[in-house]
C-alpha atoms as a PDB file:
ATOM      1  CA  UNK A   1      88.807 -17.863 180.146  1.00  0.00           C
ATOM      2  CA  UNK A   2      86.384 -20.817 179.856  1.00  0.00           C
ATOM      3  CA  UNK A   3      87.646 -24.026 177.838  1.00  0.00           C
ATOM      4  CA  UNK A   4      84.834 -23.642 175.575  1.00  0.00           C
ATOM      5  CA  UNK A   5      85.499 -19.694 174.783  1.00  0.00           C
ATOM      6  CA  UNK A   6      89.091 -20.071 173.810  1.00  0.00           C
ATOM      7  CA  UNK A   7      88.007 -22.698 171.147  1.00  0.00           C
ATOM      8  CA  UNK A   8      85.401 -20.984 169.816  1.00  0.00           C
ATOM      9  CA  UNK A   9      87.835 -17.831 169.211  1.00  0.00           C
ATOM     10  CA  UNK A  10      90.238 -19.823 167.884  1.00  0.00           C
ATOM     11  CA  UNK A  11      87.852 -20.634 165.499  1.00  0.00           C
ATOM     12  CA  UNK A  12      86.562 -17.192 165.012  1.00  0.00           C
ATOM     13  CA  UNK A  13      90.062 -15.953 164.440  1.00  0.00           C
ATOM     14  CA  UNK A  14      90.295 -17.933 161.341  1.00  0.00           C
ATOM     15  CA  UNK A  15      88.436 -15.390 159.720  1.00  0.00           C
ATOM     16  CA  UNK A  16      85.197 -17.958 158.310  1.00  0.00           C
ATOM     17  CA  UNK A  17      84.605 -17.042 154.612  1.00  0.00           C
ATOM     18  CA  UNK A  18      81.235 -16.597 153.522  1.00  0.00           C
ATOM     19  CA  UNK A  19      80.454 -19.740 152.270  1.00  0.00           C
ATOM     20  CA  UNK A  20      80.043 -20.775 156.080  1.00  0.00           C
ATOM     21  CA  UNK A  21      76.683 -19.139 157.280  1.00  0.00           C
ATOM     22  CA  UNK A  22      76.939 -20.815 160.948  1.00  0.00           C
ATOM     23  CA  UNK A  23      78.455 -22.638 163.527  1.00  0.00           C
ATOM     24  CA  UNK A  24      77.653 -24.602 165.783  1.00  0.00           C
ATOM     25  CA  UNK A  25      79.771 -26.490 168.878  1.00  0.00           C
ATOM     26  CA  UNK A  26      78.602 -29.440 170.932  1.00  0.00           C
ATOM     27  CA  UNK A  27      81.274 -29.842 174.353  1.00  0.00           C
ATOM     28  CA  UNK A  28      81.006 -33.761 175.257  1.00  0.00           C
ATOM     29  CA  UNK A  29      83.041 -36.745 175.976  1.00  0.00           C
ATOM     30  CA  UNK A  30      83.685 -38.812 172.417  1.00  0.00           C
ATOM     31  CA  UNK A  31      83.035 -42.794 172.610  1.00  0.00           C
ATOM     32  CA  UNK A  32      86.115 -42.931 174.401  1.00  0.00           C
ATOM     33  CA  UNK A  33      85.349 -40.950 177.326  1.00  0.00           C
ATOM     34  CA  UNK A  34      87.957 -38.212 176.617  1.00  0.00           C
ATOM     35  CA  UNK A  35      86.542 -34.522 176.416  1.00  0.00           C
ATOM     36  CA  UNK A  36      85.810 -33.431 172.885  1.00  0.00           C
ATOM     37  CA  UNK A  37      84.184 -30.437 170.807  1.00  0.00           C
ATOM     38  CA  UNK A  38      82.097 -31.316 167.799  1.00  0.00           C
ATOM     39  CA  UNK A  39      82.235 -28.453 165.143  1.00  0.00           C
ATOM     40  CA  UNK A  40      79.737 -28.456 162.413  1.00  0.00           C
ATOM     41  CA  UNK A  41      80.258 -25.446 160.135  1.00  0.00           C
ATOM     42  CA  UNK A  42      76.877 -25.011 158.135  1.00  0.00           C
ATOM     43  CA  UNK A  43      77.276 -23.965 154.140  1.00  0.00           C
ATOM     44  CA  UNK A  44      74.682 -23.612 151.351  1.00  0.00           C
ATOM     45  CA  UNK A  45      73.400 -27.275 149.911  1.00  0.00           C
ATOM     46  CA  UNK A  46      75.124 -27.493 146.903  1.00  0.00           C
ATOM     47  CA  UNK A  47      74.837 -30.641 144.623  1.00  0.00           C
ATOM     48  CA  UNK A  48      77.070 -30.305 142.048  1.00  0.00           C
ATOM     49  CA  UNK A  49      79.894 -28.471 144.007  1.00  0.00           C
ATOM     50  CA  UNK A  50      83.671 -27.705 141.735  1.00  0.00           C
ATOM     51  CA  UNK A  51      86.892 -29.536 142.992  1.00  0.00           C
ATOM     52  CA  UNK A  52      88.050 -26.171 144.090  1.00  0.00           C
ATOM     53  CA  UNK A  53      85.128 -25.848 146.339  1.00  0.00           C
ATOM     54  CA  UNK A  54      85.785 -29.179 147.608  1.00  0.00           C
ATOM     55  CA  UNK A  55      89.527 -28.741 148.384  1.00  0.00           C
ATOM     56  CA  UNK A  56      88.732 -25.084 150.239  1.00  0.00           C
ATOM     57  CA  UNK A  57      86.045 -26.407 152.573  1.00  0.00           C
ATOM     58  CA  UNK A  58      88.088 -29.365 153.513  1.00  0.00           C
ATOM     59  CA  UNK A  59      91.231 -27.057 153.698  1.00  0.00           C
ATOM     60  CA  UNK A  60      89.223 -25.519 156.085  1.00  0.00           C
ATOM     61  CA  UNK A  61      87.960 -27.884 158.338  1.00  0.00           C
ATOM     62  CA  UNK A  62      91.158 -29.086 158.698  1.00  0.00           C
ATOM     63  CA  UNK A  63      92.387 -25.334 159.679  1.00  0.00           C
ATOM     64  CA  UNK A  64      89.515 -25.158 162.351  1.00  0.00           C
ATOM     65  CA  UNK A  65      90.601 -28.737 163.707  1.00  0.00           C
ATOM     66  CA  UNK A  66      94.845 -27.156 163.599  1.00  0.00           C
ATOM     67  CA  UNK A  67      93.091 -23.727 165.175  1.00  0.00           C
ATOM     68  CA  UNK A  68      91.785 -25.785 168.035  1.00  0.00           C
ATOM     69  CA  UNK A  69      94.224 -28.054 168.905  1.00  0.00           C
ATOM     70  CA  UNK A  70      97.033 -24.826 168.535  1.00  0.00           C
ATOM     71  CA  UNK A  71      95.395 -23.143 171.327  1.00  0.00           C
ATOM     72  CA  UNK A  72      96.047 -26.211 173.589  1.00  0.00           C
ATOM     73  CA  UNK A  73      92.879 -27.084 174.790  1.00  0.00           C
ATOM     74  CA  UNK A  74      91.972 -30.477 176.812  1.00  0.00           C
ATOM     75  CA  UNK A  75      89.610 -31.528 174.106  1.00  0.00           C
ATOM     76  CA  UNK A  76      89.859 -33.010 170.574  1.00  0.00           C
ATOM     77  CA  UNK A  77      88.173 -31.795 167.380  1.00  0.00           C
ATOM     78  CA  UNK A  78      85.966 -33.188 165.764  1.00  0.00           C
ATOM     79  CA  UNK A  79      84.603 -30.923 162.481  1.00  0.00           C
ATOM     80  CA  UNK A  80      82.138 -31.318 160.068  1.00  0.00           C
ATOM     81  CA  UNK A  81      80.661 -29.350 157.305  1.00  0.00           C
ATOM     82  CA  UNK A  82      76.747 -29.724 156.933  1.00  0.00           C
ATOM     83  CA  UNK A  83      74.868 -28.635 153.989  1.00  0.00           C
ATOM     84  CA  UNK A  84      71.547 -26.805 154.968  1.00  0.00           C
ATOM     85  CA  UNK A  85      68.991 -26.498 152.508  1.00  0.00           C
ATOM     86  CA  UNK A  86      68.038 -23.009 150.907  1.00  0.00           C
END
């Protein structure tokens, strides 16, 4: 299996909630020439989000960065959450 399919179902294996309507991956080298994967998992623009919303989306972008580097891959994750407009 490719490099890039066994991160993206390590990512799909965590089971997204539905706050997170998409993601996308970039494969590139990072600034330091070493091969990475740029997540960005896309939620709903929210201005005025709780603390407990807070915590779980960074919970989970930290679980998608563990998820990747679990299934021993060659490159580093980098994850981001973007907020896309309505």
């Amino acid at each position: 299996m490719r490099e890039e399919d066994v991160i993206k179902a390590a990512v799909k294996a965590l089971r997204l909630p539905k706050e997170i309507k998409a993601v996308d991956y970039l494969f590139s080298d990072d600034s330091t020439g070493q091969p990475a994967v740029w997540v960005k998992l896309h939620v709903a623009e929210d201005n005025n989000p709780s603390a407990t919303k807070v915590r779980q989306l960074s919970d989970l972008r930290k679980a998608v960065a563990k998820s990747i580097l679990s299934a021993e891959v060659s490159r580093w994750p980098y994850v981001r959450l973007v907020a896309d407009r309505a």
